[in-house]
PDB file of N, CA and C in Angstrom:
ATOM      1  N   UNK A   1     -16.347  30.894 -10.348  1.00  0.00           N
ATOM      2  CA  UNK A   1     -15.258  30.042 -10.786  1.00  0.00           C
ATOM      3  C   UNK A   1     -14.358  30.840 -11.712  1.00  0.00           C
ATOM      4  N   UNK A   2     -13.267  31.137 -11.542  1.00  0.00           N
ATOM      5  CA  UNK A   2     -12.158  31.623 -11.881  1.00  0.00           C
ATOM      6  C   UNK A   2     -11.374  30.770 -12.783  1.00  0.00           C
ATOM      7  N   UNK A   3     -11.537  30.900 -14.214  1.00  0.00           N
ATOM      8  CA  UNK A   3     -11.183  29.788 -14.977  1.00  0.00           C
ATOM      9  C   UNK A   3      -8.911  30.772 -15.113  1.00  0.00           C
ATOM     10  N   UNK A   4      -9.081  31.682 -15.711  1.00  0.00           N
ATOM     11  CA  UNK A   4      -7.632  32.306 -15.379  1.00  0.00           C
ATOM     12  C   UNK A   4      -7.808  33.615 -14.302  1.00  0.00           C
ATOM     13  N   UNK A   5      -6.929  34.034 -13.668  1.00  0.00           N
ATOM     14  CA  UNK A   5      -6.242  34.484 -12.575  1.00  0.00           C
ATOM     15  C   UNK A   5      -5.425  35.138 -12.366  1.00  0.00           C
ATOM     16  N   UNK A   6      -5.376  36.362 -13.427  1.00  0.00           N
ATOM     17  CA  UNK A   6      -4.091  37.043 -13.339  1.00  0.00           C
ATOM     18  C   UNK A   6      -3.542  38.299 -12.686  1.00  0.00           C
ATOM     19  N   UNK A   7      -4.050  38.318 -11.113  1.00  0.00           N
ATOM     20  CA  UNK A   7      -4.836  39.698 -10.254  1.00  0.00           C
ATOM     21  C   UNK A   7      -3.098  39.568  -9.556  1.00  0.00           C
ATOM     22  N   UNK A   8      -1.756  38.491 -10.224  1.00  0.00           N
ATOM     23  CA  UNK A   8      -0.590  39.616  -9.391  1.00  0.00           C
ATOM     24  C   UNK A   8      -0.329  40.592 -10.345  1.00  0.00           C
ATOM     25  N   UNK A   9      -0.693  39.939 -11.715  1.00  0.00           N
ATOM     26  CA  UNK A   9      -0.258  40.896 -12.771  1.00  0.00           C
ATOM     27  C   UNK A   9      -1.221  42.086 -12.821  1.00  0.00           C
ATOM     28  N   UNK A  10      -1.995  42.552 -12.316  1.00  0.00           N
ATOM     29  CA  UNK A  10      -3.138  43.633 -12.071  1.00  0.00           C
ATOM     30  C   UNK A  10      -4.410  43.680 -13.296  1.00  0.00           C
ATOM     31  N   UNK A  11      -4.215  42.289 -14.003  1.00  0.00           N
ATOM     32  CA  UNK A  11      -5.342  42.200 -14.426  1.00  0.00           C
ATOM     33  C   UNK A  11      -6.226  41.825 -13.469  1.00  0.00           C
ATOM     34  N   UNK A  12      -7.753  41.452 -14.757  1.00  0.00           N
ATOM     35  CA  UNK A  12      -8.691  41.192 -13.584  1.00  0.00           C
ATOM     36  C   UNK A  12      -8.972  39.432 -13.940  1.00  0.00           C
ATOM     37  N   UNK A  13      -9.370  38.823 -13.027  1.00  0.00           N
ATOM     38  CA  UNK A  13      -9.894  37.595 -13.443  1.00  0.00           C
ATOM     39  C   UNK A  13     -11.000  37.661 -14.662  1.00  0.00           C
ATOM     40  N   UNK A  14     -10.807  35.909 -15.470  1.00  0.00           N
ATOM     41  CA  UNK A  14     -11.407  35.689 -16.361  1.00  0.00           C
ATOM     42  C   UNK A  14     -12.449  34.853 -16.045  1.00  0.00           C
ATOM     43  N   UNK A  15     -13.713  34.691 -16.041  1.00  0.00           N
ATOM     44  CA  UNK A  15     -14.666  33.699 -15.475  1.00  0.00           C
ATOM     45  C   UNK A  15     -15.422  33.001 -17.051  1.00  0.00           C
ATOM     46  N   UNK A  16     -15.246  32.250 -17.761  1.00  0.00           N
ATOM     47  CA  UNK A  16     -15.963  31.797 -18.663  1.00  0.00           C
ATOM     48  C   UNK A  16     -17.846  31.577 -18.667  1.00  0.00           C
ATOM     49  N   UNK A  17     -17.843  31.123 -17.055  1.00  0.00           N
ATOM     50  CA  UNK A  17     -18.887  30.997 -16.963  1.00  0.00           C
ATOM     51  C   UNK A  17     -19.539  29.434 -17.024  1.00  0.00           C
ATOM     52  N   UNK A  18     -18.731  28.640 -17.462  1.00  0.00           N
ATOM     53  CA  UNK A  18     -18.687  27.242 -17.276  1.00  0.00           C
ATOM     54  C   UNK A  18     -18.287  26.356 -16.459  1.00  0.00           C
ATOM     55  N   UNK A  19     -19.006  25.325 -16.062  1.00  0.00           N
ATOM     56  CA  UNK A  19     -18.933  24.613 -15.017  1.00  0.00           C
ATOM     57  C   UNK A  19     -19.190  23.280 -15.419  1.00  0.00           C
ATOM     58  N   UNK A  20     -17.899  22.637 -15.757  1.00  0.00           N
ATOM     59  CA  UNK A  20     -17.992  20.902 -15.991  1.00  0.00           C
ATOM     60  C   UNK A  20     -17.309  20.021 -15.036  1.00  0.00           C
ATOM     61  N   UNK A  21     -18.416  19.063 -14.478  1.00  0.00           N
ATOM     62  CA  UNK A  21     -17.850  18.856 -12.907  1.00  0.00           C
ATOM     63  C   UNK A  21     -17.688  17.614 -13.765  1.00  0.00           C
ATOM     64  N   UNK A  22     -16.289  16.784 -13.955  1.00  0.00           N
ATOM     65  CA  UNK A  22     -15.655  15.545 -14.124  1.00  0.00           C
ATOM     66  C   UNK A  22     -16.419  14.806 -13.826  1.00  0.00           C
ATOM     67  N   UNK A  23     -15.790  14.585 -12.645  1.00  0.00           N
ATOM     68  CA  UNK A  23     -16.258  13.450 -11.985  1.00  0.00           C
ATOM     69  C   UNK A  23     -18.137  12.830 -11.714  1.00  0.00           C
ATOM     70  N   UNK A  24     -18.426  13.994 -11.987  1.00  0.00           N
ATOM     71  CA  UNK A  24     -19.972  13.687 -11.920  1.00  0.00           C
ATOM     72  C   UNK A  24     -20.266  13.046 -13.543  1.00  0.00           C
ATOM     73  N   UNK A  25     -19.485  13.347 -14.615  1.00  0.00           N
ATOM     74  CA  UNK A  25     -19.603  12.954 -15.712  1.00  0.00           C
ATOM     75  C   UNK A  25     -19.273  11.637 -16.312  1.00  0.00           C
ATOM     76  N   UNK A  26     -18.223  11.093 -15.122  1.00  0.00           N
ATOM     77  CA  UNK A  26     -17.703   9.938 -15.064  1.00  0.00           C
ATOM     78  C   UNK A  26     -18.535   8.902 -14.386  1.00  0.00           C
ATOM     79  N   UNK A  27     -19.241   9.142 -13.913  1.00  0.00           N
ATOM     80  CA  UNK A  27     -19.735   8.359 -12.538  1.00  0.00           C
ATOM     81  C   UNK A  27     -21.164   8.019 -12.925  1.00  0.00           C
ATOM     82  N   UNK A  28     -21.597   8.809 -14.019  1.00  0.00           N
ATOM     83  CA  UNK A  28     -22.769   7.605 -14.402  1.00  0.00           C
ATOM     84  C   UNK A  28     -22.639   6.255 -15.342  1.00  0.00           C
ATOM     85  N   UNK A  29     -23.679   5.612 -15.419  1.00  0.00           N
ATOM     86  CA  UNK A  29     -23.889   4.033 -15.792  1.00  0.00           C
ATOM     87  C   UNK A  29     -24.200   4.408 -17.311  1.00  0.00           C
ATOM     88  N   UNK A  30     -24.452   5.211 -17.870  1.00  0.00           N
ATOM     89  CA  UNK A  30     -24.243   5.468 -19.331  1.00  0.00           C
ATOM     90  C   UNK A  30     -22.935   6.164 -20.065  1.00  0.00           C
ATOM     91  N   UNK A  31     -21.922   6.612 -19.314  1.00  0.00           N
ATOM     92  CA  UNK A  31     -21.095   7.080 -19.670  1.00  0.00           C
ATOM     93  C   UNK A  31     -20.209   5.662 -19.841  1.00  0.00           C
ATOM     94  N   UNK A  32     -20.136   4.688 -19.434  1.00  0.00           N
ATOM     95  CA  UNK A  32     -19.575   3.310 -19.873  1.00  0.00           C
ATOM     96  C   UNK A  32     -20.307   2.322 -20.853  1.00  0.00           C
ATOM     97  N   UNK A  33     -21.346   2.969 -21.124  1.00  0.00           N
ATOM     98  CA  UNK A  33     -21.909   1.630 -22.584  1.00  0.00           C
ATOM     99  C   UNK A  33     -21.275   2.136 -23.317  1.00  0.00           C
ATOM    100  N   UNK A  34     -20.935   2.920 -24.087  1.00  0.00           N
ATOM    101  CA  UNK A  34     -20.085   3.140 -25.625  1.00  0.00           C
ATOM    102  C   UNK A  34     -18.980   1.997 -25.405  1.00  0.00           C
ATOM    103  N   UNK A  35     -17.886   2.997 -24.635  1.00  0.00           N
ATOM    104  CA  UNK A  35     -16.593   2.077 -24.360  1.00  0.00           C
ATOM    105  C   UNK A  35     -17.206   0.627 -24.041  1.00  0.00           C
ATOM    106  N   UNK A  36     -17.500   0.037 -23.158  1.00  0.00           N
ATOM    107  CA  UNK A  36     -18.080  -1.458 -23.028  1.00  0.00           C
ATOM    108  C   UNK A  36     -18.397  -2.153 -24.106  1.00  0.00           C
ATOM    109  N   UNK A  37     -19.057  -1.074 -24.934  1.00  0.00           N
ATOM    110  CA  UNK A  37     -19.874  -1.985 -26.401  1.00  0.00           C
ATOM    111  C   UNK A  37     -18.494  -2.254 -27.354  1.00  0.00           C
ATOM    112  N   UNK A  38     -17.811  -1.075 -27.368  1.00  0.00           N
ATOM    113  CA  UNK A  38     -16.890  -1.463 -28.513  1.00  0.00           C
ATOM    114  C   UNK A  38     -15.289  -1.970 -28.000  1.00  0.00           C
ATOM    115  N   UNK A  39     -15.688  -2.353 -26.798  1.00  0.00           N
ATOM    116  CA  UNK A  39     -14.638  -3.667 -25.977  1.00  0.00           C
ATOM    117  C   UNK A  39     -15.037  -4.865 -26.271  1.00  0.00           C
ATOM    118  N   UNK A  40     -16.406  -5.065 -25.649  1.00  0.00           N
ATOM    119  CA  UNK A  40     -16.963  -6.150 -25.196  1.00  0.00           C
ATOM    120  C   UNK A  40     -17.886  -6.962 -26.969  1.00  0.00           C
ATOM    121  N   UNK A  41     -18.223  -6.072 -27.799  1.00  0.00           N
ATOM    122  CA  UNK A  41     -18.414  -6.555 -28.880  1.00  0.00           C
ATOM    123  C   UNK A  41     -17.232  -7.173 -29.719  1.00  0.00           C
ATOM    124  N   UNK A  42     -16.712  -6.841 -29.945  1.00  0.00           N
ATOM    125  CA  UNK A  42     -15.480  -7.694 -30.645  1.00  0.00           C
ATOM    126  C   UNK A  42     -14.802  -8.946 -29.582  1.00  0.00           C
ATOM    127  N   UNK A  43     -14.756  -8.664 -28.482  1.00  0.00           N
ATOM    128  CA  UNK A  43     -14.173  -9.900 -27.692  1.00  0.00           C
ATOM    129  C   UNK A  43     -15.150 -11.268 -27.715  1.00  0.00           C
ATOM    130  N   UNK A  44     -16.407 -10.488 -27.637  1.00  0.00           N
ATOM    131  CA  UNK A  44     -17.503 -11.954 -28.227  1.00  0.00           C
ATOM    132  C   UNK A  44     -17.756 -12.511 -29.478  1.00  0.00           C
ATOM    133  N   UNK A  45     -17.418 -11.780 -30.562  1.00  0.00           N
ATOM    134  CA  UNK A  45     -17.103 -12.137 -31.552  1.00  0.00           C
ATOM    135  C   UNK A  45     -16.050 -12.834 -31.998  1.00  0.00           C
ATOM    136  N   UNK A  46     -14.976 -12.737 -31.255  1.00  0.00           N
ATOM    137  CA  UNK A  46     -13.446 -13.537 -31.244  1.00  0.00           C
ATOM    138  C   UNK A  46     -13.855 -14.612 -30.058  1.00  0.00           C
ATOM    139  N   UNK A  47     -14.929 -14.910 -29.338  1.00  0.00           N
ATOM    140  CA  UNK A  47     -14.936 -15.956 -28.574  1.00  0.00           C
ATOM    141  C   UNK A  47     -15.945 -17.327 -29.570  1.00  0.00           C
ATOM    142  N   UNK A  48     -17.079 -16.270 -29.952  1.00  0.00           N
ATOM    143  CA  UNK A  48     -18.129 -16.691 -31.109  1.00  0.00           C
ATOM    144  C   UNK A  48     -17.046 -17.694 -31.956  1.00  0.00           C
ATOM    145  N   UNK A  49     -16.327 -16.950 -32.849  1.00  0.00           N
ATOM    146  CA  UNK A  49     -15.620 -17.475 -33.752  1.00  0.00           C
ATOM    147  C   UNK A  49     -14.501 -18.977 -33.224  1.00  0.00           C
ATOM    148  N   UNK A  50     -14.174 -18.791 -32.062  1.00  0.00           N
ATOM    149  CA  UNK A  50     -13.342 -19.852 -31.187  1.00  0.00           C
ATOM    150  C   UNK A  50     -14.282 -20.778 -31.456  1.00  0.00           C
ATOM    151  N   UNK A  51     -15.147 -20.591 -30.882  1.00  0.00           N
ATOM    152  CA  UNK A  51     -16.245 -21.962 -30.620  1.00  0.00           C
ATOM    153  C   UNK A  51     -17.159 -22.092 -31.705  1.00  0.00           C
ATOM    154  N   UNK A  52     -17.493 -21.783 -32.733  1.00  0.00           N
ATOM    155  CA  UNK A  52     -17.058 -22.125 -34.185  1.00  0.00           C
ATOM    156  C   UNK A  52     -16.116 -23.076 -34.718  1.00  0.00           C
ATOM    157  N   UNK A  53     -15.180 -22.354 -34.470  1.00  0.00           N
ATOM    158  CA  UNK A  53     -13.984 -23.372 -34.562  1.00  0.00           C
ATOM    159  C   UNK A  53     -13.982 -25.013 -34.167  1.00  0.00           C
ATOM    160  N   UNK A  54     -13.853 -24.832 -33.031  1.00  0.00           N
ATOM    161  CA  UNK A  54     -13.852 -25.858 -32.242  1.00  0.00           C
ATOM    162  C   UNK A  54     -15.035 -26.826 -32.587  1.00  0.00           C
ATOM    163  N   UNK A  55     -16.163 -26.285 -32.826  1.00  0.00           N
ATOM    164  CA  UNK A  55     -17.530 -27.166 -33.403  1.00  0.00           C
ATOM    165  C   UNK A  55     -17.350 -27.443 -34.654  1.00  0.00           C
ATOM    166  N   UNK A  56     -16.463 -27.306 -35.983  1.00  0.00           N
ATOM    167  CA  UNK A  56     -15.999 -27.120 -36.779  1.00  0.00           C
ATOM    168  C   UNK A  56     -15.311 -28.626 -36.473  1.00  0.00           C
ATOM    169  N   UNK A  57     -13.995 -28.536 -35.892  1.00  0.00           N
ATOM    170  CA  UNK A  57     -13.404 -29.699 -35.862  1.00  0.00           C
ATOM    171  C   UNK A  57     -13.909 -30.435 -35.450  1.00  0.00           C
ATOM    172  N   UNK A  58     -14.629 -30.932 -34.128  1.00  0.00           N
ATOM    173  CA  UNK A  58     -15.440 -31.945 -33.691  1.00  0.00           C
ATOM    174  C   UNK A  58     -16.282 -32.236 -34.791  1.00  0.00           C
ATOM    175  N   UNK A  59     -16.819 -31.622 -35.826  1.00  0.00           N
ATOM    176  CA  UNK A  59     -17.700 -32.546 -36.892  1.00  0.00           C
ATOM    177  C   UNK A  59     -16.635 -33.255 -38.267  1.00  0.00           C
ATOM    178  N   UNK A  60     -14.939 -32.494 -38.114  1.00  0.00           N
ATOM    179  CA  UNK A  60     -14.413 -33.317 -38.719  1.00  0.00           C
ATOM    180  C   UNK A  60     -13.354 -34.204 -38.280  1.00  0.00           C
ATOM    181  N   UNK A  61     -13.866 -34.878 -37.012  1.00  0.00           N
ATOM    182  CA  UNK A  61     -12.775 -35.662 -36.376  1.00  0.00           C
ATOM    183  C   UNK A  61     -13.429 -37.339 -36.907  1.00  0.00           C
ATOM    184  N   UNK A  62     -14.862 -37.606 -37.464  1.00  0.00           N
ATOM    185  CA  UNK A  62     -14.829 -39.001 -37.993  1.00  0.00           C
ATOM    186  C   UNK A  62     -14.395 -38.865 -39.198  1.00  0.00           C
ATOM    187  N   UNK A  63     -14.613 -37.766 -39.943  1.00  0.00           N
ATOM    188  CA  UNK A  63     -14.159 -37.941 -41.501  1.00  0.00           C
ATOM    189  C   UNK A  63     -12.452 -37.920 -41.615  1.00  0.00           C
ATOM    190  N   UNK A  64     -11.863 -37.637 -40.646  1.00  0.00           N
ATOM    191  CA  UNK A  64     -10.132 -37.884 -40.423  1.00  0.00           C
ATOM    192  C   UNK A  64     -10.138 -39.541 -40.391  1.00  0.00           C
ATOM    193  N   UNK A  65     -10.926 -39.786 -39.472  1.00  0.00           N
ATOM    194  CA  UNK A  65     -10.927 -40.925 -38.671  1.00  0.00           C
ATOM    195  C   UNK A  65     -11.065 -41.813 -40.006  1.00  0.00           C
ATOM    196  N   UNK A  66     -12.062 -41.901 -40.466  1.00  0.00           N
ATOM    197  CA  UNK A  66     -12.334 -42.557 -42.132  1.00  0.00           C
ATOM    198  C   UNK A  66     -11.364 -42.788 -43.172  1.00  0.00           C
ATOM    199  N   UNK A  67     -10.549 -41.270 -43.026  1.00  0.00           N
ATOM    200  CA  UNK A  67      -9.610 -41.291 -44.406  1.00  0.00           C
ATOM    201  C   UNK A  67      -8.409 -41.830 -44.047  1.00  0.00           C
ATOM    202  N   UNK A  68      -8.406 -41.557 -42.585  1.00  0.00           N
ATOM    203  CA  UNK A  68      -7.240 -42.148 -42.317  1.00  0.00           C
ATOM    204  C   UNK A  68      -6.821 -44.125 -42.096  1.00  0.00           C
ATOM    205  N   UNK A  69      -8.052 -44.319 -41.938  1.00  0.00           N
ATOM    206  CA  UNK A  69      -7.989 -46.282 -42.140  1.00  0.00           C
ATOM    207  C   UNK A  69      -7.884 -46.457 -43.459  1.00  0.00           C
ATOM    208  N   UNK A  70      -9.045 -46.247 -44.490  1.00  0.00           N
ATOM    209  CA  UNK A  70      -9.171 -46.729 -45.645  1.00  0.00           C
ATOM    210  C   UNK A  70      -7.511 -46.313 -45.833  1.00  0.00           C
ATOM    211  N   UNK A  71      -6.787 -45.594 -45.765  1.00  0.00           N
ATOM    212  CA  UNK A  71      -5.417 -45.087 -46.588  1.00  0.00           C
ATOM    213  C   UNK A  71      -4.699 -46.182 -46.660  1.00  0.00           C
TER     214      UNK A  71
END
């Protein structure tokens, strides 16, 4: 593998000697948990917190309900 190439200029090729095949690096099932975790952790945490929310108000929809007759 011929990393530079400079044989019009009458040098000689440079070979580093390294070989990092991409796509083979891409293509496994652990090379996507990092990224996934620090996607997919905060989006459940912002869904967590929604429905929080929402359980939140449903326990104060009689005490509205209350303050708002007696008024």
């Amino acid at each position: 593998m011929a990393a530079f190439d400079d044989s019009a200029s009458g040098g000689g090729g440079v070979d580093f000697g390294m070989g990092i095949d991409v796509l083979a690096m891409l293509g496994g099932p652990f090379t996507w948990i990092v990224p996934g975790a620090a996607v997919g952790v905060p989006g459940l945490l912002v869904i967590l917190f929604v429905a929080l929310q929402a359980l939140g108000v449903l326990t104060w929809i009689p005490a509205v309900r209350r303050l708002r007759d007696d008024g």
